[in-house]
PDB file of N, CA and C in Angstrom:
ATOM      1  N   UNK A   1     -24.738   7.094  -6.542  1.00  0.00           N
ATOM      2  CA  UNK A   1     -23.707   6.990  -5.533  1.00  0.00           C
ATOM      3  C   UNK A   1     -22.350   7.221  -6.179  1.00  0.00           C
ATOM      4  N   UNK A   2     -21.702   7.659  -5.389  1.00  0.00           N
ATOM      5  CA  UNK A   2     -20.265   8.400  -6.217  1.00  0.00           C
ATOM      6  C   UNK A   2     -18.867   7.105  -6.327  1.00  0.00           C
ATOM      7  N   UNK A   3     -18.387   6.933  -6.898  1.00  0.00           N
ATOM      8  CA  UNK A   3     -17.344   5.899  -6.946  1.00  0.00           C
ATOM      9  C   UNK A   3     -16.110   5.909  -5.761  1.00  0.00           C
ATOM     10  N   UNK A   4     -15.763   4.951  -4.747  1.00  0.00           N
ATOM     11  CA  UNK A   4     -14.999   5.348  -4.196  1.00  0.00           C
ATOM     12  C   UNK A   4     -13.620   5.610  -4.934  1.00  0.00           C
ATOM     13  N   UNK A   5     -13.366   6.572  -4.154  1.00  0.00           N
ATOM     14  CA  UNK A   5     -11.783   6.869  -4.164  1.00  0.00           C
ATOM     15  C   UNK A   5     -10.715   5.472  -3.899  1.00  0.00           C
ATOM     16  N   UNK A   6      -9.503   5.821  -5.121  1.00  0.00           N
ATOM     17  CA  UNK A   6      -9.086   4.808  -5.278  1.00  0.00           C
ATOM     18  C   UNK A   6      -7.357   5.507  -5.040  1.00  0.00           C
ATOM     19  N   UNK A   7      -6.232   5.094  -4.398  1.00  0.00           N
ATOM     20  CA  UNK A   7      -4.948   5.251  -4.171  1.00  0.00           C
ATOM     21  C   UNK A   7      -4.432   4.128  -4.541  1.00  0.00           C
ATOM     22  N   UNK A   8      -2.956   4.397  -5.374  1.00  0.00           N
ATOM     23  CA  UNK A   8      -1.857   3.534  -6.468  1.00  0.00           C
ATOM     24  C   UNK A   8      -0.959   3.163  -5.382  1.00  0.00           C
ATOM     25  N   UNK A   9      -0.483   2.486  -4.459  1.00  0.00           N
ATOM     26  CA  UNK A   9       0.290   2.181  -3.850  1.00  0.00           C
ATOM     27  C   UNK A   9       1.750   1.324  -5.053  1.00  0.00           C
ATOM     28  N   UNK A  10       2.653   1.500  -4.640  1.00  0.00           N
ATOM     29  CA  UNK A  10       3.918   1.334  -5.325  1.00  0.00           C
ATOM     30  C   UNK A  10       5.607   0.911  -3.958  1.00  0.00           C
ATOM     31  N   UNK A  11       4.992  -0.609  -4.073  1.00  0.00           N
ATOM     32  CA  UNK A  11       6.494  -1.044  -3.496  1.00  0.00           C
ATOM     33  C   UNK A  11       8.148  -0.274  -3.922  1.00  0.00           C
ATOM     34  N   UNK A  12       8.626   0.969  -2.684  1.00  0.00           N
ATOM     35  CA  UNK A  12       9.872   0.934  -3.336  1.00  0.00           C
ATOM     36  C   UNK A  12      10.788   0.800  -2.356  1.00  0.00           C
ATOM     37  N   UNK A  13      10.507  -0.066  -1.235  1.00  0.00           N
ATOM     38  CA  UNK A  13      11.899  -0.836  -0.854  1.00  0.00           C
ATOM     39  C   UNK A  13      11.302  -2.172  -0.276  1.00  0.00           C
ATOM     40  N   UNK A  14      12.862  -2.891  -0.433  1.00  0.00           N
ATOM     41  CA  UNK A  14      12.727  -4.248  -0.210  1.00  0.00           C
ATOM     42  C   UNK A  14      11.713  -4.228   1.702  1.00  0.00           C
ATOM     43  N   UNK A  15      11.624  -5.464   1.362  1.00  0.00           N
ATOM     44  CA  UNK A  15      10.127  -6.050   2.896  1.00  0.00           C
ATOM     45  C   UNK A  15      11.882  -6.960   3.744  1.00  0.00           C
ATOM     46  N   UNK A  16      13.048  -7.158   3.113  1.00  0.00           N
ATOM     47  CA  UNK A  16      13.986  -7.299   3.721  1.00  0.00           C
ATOM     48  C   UNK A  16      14.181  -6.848   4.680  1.00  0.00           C
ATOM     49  N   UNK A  17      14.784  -7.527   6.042  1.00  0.00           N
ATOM     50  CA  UNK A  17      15.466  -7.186   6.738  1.00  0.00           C
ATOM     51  C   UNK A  17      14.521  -5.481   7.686  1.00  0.00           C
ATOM     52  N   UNK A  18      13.215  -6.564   7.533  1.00  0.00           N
ATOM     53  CA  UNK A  18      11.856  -5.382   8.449  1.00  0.00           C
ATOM     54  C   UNK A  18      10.880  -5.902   9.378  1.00  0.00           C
ATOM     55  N   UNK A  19      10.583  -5.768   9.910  1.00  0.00           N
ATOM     56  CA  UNK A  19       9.793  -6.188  10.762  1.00  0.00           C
ATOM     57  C   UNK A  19       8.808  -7.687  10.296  1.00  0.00           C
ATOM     58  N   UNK A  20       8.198  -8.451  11.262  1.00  0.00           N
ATOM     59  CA  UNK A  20       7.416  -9.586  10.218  1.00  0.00           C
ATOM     60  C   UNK A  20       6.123  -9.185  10.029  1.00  0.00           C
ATOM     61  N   UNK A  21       5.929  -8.075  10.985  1.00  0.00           N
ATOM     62  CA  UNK A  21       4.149  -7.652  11.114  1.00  0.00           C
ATOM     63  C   UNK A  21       4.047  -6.683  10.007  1.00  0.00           C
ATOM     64  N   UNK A  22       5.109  -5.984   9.772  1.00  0.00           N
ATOM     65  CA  UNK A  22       5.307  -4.522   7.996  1.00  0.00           C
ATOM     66  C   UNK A  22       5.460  -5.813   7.287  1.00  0.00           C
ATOM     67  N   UNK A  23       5.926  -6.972   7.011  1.00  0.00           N
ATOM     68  CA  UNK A  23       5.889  -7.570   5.348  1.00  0.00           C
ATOM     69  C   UNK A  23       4.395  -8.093   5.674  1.00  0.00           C
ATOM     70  N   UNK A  24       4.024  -8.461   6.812  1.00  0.00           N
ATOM     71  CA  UNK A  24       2.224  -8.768   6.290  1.00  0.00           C
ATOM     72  C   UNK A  24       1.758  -7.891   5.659  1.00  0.00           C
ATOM     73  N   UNK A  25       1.719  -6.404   6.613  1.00  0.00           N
ATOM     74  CA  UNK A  25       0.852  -5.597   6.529  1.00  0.00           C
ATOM     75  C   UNK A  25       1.048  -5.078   4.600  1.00  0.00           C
ATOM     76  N   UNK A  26       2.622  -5.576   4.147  1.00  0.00           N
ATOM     77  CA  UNK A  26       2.720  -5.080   2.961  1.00  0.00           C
ATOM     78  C   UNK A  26       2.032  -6.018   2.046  1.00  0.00           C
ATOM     79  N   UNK A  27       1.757  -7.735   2.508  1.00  0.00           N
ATOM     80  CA  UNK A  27       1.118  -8.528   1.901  1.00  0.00           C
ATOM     81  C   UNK A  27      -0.670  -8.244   2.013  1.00  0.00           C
ATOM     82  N   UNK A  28      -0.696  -7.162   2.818  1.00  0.00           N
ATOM     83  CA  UNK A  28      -2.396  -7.343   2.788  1.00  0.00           C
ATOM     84  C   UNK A  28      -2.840  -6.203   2.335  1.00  0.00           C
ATOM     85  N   UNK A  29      -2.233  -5.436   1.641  1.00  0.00           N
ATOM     86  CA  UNK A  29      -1.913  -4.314   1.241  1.00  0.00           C
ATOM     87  C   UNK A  29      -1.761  -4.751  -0.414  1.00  0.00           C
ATOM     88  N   UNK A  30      -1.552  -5.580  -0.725  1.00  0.00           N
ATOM     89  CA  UNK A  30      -1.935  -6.490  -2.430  1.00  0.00           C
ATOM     90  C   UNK A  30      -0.220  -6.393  -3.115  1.00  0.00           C
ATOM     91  N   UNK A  31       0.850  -6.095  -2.661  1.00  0.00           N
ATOM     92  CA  UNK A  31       1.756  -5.919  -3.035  1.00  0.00           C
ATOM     93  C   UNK A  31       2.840  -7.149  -2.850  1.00  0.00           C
ATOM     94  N   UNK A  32       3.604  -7.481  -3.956  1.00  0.00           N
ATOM     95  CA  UNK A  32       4.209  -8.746  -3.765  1.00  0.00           C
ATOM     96  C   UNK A  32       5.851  -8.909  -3.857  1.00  0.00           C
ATOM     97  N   UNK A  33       6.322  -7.742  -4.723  1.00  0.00           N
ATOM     98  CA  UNK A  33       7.695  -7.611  -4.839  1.00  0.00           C
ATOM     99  C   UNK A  33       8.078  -6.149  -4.723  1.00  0.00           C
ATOM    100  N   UNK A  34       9.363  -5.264  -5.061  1.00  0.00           N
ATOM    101  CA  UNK A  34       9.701  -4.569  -5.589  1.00  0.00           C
ATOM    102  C   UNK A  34       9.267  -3.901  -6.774  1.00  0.00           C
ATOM    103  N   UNK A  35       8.896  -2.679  -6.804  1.00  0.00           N
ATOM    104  CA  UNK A  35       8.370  -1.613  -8.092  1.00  0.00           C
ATOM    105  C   UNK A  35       6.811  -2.530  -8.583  1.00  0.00           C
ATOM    106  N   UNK A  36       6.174  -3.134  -7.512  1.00  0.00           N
ATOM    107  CA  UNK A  36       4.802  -3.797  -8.004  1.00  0.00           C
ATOM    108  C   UNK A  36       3.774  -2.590  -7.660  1.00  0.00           C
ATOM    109  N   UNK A  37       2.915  -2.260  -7.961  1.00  0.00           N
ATOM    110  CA  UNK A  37       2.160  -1.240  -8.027  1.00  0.00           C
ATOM    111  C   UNK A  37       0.376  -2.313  -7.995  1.00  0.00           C
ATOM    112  N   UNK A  38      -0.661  -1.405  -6.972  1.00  0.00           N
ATOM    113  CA  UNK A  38      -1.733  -2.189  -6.603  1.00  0.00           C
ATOM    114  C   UNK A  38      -2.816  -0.838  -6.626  1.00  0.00           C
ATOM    115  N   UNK A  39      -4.095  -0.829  -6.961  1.00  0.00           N
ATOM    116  CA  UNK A  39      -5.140   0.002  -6.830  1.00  0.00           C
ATOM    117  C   UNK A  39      -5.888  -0.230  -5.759  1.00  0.00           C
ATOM    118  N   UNK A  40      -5.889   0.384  -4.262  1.00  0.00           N
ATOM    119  CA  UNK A  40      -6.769   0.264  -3.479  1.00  0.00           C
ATOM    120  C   UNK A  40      -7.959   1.277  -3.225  1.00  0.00           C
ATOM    121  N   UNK A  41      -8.791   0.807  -2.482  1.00  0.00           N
ATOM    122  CA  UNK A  41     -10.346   1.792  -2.454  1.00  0.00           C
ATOM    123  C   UNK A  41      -9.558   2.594  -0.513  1.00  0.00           C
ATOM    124  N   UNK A  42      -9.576   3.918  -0.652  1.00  0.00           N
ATOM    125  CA  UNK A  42      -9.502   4.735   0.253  1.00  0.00           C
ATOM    126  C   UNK A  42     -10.243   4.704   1.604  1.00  0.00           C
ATOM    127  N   UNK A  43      -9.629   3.671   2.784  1.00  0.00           N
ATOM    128  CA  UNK A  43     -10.514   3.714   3.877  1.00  0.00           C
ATOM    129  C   UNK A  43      -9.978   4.018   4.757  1.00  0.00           C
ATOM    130  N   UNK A  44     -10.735   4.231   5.822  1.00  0.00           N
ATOM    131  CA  UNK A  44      -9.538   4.387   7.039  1.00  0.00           C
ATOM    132  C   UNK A  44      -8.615   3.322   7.130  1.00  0.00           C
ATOM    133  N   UNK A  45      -9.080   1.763   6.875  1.00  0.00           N
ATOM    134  CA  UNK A  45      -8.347   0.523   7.463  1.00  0.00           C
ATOM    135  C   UNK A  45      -7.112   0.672   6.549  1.00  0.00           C
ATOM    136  N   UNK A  46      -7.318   1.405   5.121  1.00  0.00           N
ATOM    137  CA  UNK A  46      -6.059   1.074   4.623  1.00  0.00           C
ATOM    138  C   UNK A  46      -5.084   2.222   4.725  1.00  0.00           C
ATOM    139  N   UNK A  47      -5.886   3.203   5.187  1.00  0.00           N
ATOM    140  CA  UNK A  47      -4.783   4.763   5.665  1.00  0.00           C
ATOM    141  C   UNK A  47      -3.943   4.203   6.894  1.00  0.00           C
ATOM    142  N   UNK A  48      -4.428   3.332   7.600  1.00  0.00           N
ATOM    143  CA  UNK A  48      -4.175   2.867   8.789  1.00  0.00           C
ATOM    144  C   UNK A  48      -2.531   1.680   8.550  1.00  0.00           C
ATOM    145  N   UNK A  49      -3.143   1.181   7.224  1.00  0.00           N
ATOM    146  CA  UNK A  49      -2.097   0.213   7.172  1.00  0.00           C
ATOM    147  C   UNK A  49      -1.416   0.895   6.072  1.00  0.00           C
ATOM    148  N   UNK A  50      -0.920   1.538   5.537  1.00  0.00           N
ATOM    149  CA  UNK A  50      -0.325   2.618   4.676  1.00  0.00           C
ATOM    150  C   UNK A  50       0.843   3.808   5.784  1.00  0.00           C
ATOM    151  N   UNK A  51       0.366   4.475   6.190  1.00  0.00           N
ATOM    152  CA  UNK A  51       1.056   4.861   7.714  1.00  0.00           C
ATOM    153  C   UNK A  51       1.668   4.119   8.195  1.00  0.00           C
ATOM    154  N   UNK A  52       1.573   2.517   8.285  1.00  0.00           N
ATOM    155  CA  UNK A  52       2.215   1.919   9.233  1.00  0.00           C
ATOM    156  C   UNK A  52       3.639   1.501   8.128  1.00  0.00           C
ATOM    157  N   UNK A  53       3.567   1.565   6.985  1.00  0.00           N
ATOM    158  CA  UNK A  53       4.238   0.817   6.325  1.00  0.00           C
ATOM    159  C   UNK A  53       4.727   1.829   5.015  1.00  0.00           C
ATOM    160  N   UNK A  54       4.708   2.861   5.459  1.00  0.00           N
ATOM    161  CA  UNK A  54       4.366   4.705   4.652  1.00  0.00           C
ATOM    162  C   UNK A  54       6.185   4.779   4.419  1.00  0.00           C
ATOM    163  N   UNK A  55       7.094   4.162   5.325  1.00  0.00           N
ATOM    164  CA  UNK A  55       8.634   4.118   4.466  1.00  0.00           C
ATOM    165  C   UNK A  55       8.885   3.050   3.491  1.00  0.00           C
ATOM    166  N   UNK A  56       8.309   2.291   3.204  1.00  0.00           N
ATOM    167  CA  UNK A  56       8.322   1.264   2.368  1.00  0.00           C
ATOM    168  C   UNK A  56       7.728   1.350   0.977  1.00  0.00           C
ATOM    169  N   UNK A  57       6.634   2.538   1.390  1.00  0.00           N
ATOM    170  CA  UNK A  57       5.653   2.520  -0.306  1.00  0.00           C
ATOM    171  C   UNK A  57       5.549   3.895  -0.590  1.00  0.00           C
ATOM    172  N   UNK A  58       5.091   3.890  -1.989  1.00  0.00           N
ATOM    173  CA  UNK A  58       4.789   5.523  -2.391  1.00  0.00           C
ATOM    174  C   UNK A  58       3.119   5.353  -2.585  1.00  0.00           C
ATOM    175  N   UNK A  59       3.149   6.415  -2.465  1.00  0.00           N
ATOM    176  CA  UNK A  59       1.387   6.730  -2.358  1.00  0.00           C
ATOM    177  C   UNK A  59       1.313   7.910  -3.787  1.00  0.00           C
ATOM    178  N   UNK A  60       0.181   7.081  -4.364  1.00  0.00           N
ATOM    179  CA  UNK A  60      -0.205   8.606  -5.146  1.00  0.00           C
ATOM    180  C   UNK A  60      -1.716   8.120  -5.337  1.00  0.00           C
ATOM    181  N   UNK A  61      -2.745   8.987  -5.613  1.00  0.00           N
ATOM    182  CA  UNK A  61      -3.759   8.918  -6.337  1.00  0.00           C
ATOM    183  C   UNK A  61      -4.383   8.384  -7.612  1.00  0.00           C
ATOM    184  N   UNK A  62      -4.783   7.215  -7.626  1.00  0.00           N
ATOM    185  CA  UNK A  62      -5.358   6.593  -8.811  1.00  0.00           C
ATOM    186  C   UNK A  62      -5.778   7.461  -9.962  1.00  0.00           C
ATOM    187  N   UNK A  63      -5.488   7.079 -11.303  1.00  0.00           N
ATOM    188  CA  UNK A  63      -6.285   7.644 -12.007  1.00  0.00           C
ATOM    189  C   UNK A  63      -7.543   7.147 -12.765  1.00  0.00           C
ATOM    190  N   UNK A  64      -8.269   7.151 -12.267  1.00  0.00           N
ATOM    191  CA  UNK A  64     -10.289   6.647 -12.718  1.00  0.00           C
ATOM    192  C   UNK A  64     -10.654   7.394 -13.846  1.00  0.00           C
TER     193      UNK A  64
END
């Protein structure tokens, strides 16, 4: 079975002065401050919550 795919998510603006449902979605999303960086597994649920919160973080591709 092949390893899932994994995306580097990277806090780069403050959860300040944003919505309260975007700082969850940024807390469930594994991220806790500014310039914190998290390895997630590629699903829809988290494309879903990535999009929603897609001005707040940078996206790049894990490296495995």
């Amino acid at each position: 079975m092949a390893a899932a795919k994994k995306l580097r998510l990277t806090l780069v603006r403050s959860v300040a002065n944003t919505k309260q449902d975007h700082r969850a979605t940024v807390r469930g999303l594994g991220l806790k401050w500014t310039n914190h960086s998290v390895e997630v597994v590629d699903t829809p649920s988290t494309r879903g919550m990535i999009n929603k919160v897609s001005y707040l973080i940078k996206v790049a591709e894990a490296n495995v």
